[in-house]
Structures are given as structure tokens and as C-alpha cells.
PDB file of N, CA and C in Angstrom:
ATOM      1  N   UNK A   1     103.285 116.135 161.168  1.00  0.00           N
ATOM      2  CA  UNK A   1     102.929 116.579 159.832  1.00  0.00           C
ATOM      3  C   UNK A   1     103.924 116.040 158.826  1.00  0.00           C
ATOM      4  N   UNK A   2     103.758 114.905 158.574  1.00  0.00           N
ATOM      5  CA  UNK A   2     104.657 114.300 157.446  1.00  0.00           C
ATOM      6  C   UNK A   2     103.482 113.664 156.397  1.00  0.00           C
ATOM      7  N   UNK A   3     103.970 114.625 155.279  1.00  0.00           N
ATOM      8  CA  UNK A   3     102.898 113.982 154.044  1.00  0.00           C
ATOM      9  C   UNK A   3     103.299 112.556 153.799  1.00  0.00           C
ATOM     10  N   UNK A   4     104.379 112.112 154.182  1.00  0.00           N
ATOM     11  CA  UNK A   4     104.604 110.319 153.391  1.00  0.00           C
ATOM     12  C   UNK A   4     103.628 109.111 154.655  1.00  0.00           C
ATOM     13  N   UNK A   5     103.449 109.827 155.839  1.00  0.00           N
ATOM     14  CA  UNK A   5     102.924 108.962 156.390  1.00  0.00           C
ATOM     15  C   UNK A   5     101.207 109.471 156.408  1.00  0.00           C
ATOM     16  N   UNK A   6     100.713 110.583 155.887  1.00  0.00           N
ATOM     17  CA  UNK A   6      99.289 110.533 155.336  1.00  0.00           C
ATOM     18  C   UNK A   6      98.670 109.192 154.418  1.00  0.00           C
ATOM     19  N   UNK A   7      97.540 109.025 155.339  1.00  0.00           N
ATOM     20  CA  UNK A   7      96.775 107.910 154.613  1.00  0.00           C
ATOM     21  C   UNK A   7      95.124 108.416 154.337  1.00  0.00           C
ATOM     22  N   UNK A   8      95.026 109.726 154.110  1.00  0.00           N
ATOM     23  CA  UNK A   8      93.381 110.104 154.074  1.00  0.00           C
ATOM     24  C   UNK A   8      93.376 111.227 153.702  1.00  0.00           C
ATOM     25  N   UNK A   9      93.006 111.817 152.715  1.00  0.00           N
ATOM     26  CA  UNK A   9      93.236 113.896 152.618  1.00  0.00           C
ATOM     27  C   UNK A   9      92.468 114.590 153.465  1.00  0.00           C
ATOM     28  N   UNK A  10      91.550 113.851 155.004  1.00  0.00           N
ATOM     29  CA  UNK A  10      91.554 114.966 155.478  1.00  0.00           C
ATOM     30  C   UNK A  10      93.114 115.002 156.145  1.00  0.00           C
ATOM     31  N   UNK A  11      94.065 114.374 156.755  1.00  0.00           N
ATOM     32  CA  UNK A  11      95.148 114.395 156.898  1.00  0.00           C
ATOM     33  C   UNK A  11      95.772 115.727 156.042  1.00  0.00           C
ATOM     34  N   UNK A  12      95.807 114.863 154.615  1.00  0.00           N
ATOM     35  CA  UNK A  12      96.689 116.433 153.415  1.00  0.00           C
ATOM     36  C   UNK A  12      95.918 117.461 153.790  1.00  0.00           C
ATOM     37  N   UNK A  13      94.696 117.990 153.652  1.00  0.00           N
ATOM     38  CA  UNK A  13      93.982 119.321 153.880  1.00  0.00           C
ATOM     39  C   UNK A  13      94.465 119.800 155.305  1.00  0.00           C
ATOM     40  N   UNK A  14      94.289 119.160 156.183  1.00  0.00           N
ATOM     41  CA  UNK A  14      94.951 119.464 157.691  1.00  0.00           C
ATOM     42  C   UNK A  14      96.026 120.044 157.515  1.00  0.00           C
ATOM     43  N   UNK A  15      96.990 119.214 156.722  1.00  0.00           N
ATOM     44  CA  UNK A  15      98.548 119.768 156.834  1.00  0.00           C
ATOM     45  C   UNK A  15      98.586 120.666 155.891  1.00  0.00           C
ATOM     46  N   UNK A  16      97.926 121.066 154.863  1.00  0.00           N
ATOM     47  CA  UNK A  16      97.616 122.096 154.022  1.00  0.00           C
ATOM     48  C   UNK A  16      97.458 123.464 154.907  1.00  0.00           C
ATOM     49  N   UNK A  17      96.337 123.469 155.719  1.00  0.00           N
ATOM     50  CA  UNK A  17      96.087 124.185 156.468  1.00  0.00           C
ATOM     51  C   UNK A  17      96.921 125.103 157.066  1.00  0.00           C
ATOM     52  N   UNK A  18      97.370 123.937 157.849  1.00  0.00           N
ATOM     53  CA  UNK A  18      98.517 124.371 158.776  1.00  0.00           C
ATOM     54  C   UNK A  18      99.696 124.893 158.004  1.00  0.00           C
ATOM     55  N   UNK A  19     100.308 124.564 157.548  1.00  0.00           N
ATOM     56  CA  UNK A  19     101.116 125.296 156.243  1.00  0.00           C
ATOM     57  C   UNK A  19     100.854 126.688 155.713  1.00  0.00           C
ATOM     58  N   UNK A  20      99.861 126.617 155.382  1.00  0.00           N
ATOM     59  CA  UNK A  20      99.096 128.020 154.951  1.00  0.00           C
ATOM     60  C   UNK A  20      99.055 129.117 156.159  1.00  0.00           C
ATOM     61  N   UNK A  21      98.841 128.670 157.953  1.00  0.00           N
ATOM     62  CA  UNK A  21      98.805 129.754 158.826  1.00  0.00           C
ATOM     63  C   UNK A  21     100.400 130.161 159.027  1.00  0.00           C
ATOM     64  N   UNK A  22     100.928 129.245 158.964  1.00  0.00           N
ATOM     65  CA  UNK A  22     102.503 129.190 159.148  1.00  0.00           C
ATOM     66  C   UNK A  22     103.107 130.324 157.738  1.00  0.00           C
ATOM     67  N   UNK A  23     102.865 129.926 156.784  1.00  0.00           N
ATOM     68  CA  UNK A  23     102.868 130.969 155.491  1.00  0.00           C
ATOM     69  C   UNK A  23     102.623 132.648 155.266  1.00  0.00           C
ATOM     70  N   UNK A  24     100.903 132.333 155.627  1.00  0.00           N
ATOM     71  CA  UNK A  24     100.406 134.103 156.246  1.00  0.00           C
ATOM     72  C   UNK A  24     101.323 134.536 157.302  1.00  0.00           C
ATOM     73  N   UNK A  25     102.070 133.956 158.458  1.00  0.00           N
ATOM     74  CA  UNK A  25     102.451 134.214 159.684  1.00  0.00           C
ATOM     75  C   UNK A  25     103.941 134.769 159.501  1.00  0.00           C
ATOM     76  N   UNK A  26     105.024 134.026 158.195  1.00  0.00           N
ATOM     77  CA  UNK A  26     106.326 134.405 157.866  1.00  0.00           C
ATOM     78  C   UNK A  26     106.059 135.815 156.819  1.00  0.00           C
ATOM     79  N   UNK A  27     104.969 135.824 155.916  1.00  0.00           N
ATOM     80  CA  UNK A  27     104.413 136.969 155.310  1.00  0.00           C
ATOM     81  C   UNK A  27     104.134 138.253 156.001  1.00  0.00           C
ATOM     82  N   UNK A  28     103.620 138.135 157.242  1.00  0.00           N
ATOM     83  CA  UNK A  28     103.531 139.015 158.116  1.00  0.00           C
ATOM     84  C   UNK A  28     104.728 139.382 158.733  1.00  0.00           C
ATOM     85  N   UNK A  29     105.591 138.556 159.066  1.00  0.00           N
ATOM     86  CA  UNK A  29     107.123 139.283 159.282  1.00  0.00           C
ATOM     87  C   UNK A  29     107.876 139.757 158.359  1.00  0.00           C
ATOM     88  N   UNK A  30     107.461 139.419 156.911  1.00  0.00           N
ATOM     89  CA  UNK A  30     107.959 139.997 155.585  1.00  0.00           C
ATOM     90  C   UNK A  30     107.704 141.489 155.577  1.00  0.00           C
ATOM     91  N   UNK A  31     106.876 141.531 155.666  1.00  0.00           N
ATOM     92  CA  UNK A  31     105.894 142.812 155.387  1.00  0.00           C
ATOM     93  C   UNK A  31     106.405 143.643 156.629  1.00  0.00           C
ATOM     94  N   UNK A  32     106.576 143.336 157.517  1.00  0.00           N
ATOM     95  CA  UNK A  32     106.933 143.986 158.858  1.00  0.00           C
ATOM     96  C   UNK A  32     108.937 144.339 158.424  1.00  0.00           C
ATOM     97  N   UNK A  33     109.524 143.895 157.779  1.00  0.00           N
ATOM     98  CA  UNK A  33     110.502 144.343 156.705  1.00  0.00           C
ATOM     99  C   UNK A  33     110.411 144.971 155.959  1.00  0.00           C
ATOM    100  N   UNK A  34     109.280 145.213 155.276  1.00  0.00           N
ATOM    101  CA  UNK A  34     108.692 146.415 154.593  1.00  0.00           C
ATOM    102  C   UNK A  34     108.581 147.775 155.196  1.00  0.00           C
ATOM    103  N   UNK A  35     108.302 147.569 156.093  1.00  0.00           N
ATOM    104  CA  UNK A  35     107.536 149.227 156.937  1.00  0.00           C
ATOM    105  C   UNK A  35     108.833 149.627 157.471  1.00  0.00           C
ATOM    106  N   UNK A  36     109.561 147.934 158.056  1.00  0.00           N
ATOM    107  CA  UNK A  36     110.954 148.876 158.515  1.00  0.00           C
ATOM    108  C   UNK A  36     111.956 149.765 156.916  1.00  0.00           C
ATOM    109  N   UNK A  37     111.838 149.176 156.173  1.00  0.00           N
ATOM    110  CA  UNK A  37     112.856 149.901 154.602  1.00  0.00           C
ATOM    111  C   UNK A  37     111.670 151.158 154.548  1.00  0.00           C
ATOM    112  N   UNK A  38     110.429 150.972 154.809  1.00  0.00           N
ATOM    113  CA  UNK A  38     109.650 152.433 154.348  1.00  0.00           C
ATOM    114  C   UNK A  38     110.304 153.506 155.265  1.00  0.00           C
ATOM    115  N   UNK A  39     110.525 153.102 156.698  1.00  0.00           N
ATOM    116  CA  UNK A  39     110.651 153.872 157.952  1.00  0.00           C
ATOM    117  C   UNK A  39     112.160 154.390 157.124  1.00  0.00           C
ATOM    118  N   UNK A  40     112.941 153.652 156.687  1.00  0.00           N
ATOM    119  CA  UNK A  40     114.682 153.982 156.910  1.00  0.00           C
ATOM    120  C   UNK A  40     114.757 154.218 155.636  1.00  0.00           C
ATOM    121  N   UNK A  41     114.594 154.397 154.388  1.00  0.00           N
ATOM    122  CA  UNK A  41     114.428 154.656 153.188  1.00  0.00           C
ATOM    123  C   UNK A  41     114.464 156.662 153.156  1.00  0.00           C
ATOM    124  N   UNK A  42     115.222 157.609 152.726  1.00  0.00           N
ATOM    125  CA  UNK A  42     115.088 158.439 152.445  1.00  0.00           C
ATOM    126  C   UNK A  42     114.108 159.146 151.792  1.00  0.00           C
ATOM    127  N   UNK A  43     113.975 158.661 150.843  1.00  0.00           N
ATOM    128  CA  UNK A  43     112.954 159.564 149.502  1.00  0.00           C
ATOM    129  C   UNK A  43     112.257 158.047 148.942  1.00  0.00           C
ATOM    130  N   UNK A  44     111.232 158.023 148.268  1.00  0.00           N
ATOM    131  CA  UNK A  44     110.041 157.148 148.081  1.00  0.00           C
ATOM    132  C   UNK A  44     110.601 156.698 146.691  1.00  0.00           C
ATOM    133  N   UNK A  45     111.099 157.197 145.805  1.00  0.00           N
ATOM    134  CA  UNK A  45     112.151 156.920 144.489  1.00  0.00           C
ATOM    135  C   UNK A  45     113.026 155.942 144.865  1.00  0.00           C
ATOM    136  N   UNK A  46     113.487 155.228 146.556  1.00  0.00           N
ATOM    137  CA  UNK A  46     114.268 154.220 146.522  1.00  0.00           C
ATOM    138  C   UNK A  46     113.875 153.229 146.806  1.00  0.00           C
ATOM    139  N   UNK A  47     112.208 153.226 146.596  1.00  0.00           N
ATOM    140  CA  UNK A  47     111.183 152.171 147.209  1.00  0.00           C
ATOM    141  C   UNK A  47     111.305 150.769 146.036  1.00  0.00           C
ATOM    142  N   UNK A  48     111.188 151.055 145.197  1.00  0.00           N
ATOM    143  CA  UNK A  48     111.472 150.414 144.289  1.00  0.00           C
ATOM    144  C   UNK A  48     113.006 150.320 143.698  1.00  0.00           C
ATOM    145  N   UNK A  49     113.602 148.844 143.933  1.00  0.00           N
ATOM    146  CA  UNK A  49     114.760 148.819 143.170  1.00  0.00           C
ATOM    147  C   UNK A  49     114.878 147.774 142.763  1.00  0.00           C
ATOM    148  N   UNK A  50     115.089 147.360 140.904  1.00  0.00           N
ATOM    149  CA  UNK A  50     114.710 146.216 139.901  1.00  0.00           C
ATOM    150  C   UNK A  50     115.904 145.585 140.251  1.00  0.00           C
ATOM    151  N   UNK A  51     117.428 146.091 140.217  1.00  0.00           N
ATOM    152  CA  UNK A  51     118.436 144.739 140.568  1.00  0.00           C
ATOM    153  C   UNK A  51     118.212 144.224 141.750  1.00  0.00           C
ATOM    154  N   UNK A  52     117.705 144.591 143.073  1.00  0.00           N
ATOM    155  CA  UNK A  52     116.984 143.865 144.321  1.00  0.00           C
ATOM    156  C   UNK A  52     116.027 142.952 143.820  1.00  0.00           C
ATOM    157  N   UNK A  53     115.011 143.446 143.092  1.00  0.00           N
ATOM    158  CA  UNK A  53     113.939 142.113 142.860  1.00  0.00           C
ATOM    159  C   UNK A  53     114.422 141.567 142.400  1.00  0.00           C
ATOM    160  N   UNK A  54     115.232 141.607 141.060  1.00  0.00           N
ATOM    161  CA  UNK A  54     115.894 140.691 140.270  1.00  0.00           C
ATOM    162  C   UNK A  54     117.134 139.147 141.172  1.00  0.00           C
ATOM    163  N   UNK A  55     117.335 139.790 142.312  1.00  0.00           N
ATOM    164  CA  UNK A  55     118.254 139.132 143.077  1.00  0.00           C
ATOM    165  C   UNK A  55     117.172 138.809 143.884  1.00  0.00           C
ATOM    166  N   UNK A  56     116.022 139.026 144.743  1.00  0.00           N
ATOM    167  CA  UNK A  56     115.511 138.355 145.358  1.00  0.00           C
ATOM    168  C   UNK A  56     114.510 137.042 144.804  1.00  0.00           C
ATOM    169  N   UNK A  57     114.115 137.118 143.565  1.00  0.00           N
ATOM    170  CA  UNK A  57     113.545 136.251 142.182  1.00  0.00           C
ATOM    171  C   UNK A  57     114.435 135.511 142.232  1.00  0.00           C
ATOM    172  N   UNK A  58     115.656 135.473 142.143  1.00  0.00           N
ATOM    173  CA  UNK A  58     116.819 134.612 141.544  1.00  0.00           C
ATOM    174  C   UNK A  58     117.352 133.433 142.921  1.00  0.00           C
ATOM    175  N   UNK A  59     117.084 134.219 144.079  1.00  0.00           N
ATOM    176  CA  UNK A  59     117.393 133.337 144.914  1.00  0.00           C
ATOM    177  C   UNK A  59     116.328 132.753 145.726  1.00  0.00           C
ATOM    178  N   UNK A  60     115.147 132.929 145.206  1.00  0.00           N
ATOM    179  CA  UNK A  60     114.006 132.458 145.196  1.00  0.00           C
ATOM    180  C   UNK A  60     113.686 131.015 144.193  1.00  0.00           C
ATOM    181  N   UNK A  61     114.248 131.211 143.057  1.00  0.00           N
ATOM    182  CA  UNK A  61     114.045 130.016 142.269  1.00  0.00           C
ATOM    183  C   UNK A  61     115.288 129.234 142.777  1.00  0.00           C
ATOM    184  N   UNK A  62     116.662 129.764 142.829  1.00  0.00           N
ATOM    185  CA  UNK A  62     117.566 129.127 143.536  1.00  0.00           C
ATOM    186  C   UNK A  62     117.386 128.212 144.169  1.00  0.00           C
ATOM    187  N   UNK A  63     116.274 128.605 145.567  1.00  0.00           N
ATOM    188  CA  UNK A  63     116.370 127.485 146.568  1.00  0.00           C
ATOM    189  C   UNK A  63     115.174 126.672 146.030  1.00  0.00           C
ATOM    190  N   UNK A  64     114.093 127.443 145.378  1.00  0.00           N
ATOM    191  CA  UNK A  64     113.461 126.097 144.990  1.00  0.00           C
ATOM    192  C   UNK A  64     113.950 124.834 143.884  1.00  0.00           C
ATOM    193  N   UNK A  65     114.694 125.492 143.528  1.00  0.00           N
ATOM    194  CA  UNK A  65     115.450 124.072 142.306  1.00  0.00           C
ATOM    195  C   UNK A  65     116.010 123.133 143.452  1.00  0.00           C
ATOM    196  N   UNK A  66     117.086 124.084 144.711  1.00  0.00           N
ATOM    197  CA  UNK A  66     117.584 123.420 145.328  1.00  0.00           C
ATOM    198  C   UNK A  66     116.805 122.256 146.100  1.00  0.00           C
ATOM    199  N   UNK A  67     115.509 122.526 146.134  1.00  0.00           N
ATOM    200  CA  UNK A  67     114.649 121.524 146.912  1.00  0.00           C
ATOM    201  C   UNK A  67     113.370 120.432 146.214  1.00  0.00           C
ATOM    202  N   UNK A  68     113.764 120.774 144.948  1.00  0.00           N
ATOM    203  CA  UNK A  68     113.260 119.700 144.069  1.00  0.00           C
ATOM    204  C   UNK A  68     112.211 120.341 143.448  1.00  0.00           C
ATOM    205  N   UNK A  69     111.450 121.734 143.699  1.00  0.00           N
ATOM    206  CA  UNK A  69     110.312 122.005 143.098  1.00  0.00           C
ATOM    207  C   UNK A  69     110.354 123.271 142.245  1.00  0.00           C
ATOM    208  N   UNK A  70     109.442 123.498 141.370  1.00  0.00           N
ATOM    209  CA  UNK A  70     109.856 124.063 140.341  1.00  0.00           C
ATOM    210  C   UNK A  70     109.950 125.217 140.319  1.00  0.00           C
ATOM    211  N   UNK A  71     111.448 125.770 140.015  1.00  0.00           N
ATOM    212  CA  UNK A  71     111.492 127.172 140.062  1.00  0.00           C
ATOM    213  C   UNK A  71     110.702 128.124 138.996  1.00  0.00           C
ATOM    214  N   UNK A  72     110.436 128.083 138.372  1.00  0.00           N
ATOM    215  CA  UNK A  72     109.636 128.459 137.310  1.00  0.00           C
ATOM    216  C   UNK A  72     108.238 129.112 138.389  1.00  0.00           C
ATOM    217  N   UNK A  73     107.856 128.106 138.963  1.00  0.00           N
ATOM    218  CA  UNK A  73     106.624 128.050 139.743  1.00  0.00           C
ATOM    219  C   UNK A  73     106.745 129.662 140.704  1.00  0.00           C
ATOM    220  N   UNK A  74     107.656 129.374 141.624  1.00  0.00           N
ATOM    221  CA  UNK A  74     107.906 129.956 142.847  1.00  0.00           C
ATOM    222  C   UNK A  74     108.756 131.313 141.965  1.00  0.00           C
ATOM    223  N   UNK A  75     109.295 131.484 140.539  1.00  0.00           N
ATOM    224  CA  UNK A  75     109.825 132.595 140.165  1.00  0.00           C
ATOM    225  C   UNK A  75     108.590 133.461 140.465  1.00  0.00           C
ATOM    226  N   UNK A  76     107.707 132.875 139.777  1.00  0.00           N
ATOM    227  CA  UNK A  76     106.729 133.559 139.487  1.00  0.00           C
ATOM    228  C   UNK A  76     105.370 134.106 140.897  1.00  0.00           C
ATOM    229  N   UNK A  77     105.289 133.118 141.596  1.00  0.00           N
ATOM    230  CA  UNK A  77     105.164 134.078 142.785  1.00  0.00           C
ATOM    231  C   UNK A  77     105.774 134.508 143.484  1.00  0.00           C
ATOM    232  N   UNK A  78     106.843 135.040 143.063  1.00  0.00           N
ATOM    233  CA  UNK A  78     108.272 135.314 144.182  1.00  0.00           C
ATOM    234  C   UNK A  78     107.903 136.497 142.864  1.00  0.00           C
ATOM    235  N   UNK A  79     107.719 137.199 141.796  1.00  0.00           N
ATOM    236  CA  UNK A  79     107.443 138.469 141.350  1.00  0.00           C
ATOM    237  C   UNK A  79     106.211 138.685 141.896  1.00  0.00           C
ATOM    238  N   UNK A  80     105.073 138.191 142.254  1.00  0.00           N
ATOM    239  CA  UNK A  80     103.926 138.623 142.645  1.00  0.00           C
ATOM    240  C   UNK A  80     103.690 139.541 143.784  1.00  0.00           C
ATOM    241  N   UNK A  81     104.844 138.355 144.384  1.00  0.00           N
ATOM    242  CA  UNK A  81     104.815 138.969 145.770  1.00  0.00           C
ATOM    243  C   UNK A  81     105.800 139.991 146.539  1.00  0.00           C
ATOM    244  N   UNK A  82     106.849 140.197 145.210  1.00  0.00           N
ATOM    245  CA  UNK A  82     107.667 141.652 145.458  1.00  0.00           C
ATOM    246  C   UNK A  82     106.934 142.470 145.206  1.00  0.00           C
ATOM    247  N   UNK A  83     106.231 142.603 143.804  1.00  0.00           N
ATOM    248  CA  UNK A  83     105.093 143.501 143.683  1.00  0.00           C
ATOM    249  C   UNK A  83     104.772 144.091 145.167  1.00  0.00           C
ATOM    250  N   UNK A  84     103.633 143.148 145.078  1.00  0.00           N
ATOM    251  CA  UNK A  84     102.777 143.320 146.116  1.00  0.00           C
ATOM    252  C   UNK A  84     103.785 143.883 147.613  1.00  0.00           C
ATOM    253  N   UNK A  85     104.926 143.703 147.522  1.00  0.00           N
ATOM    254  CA  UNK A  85     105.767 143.935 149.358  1.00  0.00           C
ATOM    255  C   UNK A  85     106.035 145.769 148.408  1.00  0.00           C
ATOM    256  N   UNK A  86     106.444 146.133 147.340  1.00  0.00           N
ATOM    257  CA  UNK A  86     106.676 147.254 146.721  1.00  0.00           C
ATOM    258  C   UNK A  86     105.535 148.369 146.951  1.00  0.00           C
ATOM    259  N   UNK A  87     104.422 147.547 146.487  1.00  0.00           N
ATOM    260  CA  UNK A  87     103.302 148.564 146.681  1.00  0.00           C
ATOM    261  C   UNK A  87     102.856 149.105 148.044  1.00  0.00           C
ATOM    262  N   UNK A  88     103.394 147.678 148.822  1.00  0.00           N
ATOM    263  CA  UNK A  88     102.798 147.681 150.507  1.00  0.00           C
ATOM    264  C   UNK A  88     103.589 148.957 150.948  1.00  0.00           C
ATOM    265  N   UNK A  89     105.145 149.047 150.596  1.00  0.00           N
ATOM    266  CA  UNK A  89     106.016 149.932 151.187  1.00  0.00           C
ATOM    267  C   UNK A  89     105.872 150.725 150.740  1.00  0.00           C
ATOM    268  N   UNK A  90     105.352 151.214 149.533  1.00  0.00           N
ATOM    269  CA  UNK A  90     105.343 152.640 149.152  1.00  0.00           C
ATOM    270  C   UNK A  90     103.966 153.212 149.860  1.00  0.00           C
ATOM    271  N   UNK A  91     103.332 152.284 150.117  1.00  0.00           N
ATOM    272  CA  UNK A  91     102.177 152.982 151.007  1.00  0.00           C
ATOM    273  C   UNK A  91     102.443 153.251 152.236  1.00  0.00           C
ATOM    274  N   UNK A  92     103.606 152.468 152.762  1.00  0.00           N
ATOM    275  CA  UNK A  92     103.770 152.577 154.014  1.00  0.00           C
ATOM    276  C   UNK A  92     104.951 153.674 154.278  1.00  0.00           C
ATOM    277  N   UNK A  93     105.921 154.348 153.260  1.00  0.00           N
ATOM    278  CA  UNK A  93     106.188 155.161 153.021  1.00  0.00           C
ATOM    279  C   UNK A  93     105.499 156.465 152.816  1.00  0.00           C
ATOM    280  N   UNK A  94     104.612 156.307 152.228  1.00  0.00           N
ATOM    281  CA  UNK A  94     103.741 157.734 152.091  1.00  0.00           C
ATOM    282  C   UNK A  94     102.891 157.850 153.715  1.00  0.00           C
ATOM    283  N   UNK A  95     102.452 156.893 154.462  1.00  0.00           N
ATOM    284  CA  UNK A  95     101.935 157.075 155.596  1.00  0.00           C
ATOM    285  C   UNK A  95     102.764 157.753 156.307  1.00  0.00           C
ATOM    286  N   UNK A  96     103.905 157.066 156.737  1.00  0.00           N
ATOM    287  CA  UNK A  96     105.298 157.935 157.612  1.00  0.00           C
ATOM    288  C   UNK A  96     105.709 158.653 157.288  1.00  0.00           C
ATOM    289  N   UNK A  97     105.860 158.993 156.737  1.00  0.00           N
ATOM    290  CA  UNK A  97     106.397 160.437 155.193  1.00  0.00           C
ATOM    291  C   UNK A  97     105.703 161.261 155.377  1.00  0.00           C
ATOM    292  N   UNK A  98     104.213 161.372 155.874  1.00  0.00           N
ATOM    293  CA  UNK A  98     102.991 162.202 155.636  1.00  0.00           C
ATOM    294  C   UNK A  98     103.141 163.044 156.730  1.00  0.00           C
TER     295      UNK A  98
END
């Protein structure tokens, strides 16, 4: 899977692909970091904490500058997707909690 030696986009779509199961697959161990902070988290008020996102955003664009692509880009789904890990855990907090 090296895009410089692609000569056809079904090639790019292939490696697209594959990228994308590999993606859902590190997301799923993300999230599985989630349930563990829901599990070990005291009270549901510490589910959310803005200087954490703010530091996980930051070293999110970090490494993407570091790798040539645009942090701007990846800031911005790197908030989407704290969101989204925030909401996951507070649900997954109120499940274990319950």
C-alpha cells in the first residue's frame, strides 16, 4: 500500500478502503478508553473536561503539522470526535452508574 507507486484509482480506492477499516478498528480501541474513564471516573461531572480536550486538539494538530497535513483540518475533526468520545462516555457512565 504505497500511494506513490499507484497507477489506477482502483488501486487509491483499495488503499482508501483499507485505511478506513484500519481507522474504524483504532476508533474502536479509542472508545474502549472511553468505557474504561466511564468505569474509573467517580461522579459523571468529571466526564467532561475542556483543558483535556483542549490538550488533546492541540496535540492532534501538533502531529498533523508535524506530518505535512493540515492541522486546521484534523483540529477540527479531532473536536468532532472528542465530542462524540464525551457523549459516548457519559452514556457509558450512566449505563455502569445505573
Amino acid at each position: 500500500m504505497n500511494p506513490d507507486d499507484y497507477t489506477t484509482m482502483a488501486q487509491v480506492r483499495a488503499g482508501v478502503d483499507e485505511l478506513d477499516r484500519q481507522i474504524v478498528a483504532l476508533l474502536a480501541r479509542r472508545f474502549a478508553h472511553m468505557r474504561a474513564a466511564a468505569r474509573i471516573k467517580p461522579e459523571r461531572s468529571h466526564v467532561r473536561d475542556e483543558p483535556r480536550k483542549a490538550q488533546v486538539i492541540a496535540n492532534a494538530r501538533a502531529e498533523a503539522e508535524r506530518l505535512g497535513i493540515p492541522g486546521d483540518v484534523i483540529a477540527a475533526l479531532w473536536d468532532d470526535l472528542v465530542e462524540a468520545s464525551i457523549a459516548y462516555e457519559m452514556a457509558e457512565f450512566d449505563r455502569i452508574k445505573a
